[in-house]
C-alpha atoms as a PDB file:
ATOM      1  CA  UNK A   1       0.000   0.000   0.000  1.00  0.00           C
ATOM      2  CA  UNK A   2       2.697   2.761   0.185  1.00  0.00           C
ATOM      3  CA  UNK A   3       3.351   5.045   3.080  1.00  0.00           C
ATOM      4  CA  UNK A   4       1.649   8.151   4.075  1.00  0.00           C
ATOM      5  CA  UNK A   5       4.119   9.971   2.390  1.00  0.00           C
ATOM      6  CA  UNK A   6       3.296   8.515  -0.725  1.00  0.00           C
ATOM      7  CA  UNK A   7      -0.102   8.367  -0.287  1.00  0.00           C
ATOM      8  CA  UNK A   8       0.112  12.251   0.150  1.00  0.00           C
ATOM      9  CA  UNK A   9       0.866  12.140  -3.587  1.00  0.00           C
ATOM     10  CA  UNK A  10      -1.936  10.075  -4.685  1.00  0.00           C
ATOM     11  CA  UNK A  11      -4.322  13.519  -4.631  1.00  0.00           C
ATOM     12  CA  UNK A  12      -5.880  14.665  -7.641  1.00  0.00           C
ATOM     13  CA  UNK A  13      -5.104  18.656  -7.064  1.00  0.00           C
ATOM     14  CA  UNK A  14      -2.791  20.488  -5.044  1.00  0.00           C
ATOM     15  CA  UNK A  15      -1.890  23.789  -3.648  1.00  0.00           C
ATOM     16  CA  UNK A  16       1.840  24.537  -3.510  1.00  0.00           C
ATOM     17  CA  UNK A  17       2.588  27.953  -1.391  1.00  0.00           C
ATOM     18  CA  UNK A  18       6.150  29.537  -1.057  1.00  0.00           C
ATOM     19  CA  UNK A  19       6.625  33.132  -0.448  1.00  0.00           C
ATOM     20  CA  UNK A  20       9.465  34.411  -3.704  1.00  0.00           C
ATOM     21  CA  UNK A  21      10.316  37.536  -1.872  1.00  0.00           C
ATOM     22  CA  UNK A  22      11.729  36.191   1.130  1.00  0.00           C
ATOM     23  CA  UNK A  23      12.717  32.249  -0.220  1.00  0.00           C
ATOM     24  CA  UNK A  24      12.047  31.370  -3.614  1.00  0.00           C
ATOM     25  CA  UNK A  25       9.485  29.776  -4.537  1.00  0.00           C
ATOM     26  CA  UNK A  26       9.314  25.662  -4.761  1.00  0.00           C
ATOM     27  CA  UNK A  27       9.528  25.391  -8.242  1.00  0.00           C
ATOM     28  CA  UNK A  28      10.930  21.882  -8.580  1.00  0.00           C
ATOM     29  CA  UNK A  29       7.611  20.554  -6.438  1.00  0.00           C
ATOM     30  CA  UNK A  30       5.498  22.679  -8.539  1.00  0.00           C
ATOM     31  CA  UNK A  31       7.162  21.572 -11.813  1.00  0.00           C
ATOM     32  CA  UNK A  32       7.094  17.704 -10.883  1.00  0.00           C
ATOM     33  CA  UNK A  33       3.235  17.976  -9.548  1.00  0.00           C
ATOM     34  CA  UNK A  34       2.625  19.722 -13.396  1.00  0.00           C
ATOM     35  CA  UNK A  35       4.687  16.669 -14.874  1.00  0.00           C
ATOM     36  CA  UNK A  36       2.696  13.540 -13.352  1.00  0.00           C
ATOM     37  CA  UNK A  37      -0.434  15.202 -14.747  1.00  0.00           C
ATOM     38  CA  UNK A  38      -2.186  16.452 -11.453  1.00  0.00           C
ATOM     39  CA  UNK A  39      -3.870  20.189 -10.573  1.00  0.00           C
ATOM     40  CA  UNK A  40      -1.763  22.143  -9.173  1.00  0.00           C
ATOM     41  CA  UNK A  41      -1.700  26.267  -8.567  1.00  0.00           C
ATOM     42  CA  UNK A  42       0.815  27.997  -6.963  1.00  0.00           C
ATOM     43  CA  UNK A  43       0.219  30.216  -4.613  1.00  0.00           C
ATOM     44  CA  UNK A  44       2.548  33.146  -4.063  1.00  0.00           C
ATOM     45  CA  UNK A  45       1.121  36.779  -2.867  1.00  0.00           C
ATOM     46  CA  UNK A  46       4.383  38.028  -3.828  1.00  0.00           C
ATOM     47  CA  UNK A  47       4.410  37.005  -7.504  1.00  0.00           C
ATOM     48  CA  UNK A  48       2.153  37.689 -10.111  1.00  0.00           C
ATOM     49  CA  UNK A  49       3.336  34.437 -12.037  1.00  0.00           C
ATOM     50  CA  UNK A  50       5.128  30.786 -11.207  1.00  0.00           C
ATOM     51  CA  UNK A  51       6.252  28.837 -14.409  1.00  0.00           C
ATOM     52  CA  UNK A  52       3.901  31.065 -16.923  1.00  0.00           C
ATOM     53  CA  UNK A  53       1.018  30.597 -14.539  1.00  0.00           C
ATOM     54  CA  UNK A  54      -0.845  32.910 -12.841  1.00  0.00           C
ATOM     55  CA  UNK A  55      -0.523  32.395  -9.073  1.00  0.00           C
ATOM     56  CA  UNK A  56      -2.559  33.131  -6.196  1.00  0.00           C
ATOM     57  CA  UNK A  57      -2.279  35.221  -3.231  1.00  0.00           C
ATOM     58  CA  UNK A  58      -4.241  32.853  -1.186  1.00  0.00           C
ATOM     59  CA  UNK A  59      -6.069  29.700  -0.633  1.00  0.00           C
ATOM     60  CA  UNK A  60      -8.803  31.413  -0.763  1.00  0.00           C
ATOM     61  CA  UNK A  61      -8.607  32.792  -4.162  1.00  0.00           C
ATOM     62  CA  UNK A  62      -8.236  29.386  -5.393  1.00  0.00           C
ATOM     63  CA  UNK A  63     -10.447  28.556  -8.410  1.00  0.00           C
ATOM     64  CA  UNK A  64     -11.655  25.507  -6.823  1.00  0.00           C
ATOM     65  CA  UNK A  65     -10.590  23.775  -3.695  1.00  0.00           C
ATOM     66  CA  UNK A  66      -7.442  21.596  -3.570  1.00  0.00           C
ATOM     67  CA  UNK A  67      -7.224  18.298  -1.524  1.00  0.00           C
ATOM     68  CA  UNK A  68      -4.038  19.030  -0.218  1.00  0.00           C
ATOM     69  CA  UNK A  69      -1.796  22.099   0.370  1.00  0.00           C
ATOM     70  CA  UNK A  70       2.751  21.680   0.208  1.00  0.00           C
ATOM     71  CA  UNK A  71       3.561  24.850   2.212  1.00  0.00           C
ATOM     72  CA  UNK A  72       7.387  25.327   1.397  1.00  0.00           C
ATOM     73  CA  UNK A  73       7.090  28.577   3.212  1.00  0.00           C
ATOM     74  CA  UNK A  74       9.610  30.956   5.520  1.00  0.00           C
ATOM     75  CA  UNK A  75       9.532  28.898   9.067  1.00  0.00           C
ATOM     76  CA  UNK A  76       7.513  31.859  10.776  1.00  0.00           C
ATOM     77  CA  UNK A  77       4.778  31.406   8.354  1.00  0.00           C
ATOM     78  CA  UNK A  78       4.385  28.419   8.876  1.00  0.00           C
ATOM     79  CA  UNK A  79       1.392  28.187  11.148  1.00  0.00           C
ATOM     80  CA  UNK A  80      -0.416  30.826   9.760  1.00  0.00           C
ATOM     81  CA  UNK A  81      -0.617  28.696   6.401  1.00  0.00           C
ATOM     82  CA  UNK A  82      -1.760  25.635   8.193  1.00  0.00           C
ATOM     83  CA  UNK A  83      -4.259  27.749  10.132  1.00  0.00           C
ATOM     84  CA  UNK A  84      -5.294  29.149   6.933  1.00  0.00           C
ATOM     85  CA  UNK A  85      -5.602  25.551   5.020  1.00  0.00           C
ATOM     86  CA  UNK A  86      -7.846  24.144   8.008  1.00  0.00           C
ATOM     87  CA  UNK A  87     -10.427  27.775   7.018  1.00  0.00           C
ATOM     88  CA  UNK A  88     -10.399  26.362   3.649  1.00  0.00           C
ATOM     89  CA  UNK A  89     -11.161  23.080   4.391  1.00  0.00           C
ATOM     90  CA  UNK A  90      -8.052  21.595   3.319  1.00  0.00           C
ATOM     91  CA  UNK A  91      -7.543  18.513   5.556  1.00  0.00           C
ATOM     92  CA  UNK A  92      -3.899  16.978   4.069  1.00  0.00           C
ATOM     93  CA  UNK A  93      -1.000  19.324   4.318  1.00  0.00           C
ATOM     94  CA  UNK A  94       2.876  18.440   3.415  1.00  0.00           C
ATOM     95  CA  UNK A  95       5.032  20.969   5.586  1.00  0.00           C
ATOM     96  CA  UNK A  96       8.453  21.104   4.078  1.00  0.00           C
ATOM     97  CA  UNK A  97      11.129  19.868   5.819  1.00  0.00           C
ATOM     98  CA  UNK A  98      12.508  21.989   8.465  1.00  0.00           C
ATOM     99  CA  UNK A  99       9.695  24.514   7.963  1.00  0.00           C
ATOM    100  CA  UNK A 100       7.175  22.963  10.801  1.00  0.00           C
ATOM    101  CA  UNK A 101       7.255  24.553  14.314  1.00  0.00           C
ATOM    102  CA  UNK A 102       5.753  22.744  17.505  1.00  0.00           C
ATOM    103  CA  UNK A 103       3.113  25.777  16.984  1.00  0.00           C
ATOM    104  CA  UNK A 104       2.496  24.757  13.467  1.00  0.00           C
ATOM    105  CA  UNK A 105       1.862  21.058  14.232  1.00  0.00           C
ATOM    106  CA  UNK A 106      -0.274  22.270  17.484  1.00  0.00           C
ATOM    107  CA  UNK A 107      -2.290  23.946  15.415  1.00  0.00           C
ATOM    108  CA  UNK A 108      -3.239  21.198  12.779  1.00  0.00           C
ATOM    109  CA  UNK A 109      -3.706  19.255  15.398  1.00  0.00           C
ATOM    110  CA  UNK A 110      -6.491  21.045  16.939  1.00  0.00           C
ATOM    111  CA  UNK A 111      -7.927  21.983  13.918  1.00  0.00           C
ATOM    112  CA  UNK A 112      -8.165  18.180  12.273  1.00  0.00           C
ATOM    113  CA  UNK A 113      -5.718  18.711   9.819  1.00  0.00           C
ATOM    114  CA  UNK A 114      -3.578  15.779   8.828  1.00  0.00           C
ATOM    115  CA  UNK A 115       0.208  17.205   8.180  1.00  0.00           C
ATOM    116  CA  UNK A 116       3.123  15.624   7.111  1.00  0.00           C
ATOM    117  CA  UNK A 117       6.798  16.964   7.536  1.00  0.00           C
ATOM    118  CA  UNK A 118      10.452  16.002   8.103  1.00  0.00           C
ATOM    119  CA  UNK A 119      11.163  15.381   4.611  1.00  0.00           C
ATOM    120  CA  UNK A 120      11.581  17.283   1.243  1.00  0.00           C
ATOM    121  CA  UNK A 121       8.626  16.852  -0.763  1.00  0.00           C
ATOM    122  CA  UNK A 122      10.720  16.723  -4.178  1.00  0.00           C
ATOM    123  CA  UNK A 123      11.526  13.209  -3.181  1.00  0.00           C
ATOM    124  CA  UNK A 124       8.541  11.984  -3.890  1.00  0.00           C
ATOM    125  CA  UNK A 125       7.280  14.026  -6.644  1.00  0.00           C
ATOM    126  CA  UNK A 126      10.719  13.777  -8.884  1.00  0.00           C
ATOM    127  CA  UNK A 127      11.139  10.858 -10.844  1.00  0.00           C
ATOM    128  CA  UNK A 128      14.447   9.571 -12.475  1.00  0.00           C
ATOM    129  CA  UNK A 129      17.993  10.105 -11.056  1.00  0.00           C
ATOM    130  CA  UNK A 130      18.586  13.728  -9.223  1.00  0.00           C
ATOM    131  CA  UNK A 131      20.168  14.437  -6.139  1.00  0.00           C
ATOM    132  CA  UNK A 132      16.555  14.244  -4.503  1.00  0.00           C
ATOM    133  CA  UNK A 133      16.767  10.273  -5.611  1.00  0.00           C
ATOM    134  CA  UNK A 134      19.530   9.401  -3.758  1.00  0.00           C
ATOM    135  CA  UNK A 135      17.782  11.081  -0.463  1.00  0.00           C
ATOM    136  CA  UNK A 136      14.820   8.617  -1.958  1.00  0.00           C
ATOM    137  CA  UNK A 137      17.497   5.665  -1.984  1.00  0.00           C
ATOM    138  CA  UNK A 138      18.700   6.408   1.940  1.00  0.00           C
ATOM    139  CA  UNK A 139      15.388   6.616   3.061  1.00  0.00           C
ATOM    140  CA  UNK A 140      14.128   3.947   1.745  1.00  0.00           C
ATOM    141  CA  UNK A 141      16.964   1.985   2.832  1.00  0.00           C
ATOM    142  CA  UNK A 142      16.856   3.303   6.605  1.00  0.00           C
ATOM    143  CA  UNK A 143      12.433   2.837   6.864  1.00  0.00           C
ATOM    144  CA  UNK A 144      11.846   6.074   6.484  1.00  0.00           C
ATOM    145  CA  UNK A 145      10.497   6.320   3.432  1.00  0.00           C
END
């Protein structure tokens, strides 16, 4: 069956939020989520555009609602966007590695929201041989996959 890191991936449409002005934005998720054929908008208040597509300044101005949110955010946004995807209804969100907070998790906690975190997101959305694969490789090899 896979693990619930993969199954995070299984999704048919996605939100993926990073802030350009301050970290640039995740284009390699973005890219990869394009590539295996799922719906995916970026959402970026700070850019007009990500990849030649118009991007959003908020969950809320979504289109449509997403079944999960990747928030590859600044750290001390982090909780805000989780708050944020739990007032959209958005019950699956990926945090980034190193981008979760004990606040952050607290808070998707209380509000329902299943979150997953501690790894980069690119290893699982990448295919073929990058640098991300061998990360895939060790993980894999150590459970943790």
């Amino acid at each position: 069956m896979g693990s619930a890191h993969e199954k995070f991936w299984t999704h048919a449409s996605y939100a993926v939020v990073g802030h350009s002005a301050s970290k640039g934005f995740p284009q390699l998720t973005y890219r990869a989520l394009k590539e295996r054929g799922s719906k995916v908008f970026p959402v970026d208040s700070s850019a007009d555009e990500i990849a030649g597509d118009r991007s959003y300044a908020d969950l809320a101005s979504l289109p449509e609602k997403v079944d999960a949110v990747v928030l590859e955010v600044p750290k001390d946004e982090t909780e805000a966007w989780v708050e944020k995807a739990a007032d959209a209804g958005i019950q699956n969100v990926w945090i980034h590695m190193n981008r979760d907070t004990p606040e952050a998790l607290a808070r998707a906690k209380a509000r329902g929201v299943d979150v997953l975190t501690g790894t980069c997101a690119v290893m699982y959305v990448q295919p073929g041989f990058t640098y991300h694969s061998i990360h895939r490789w060790l993980n894999r090899a150590t459970g943790r996959y």
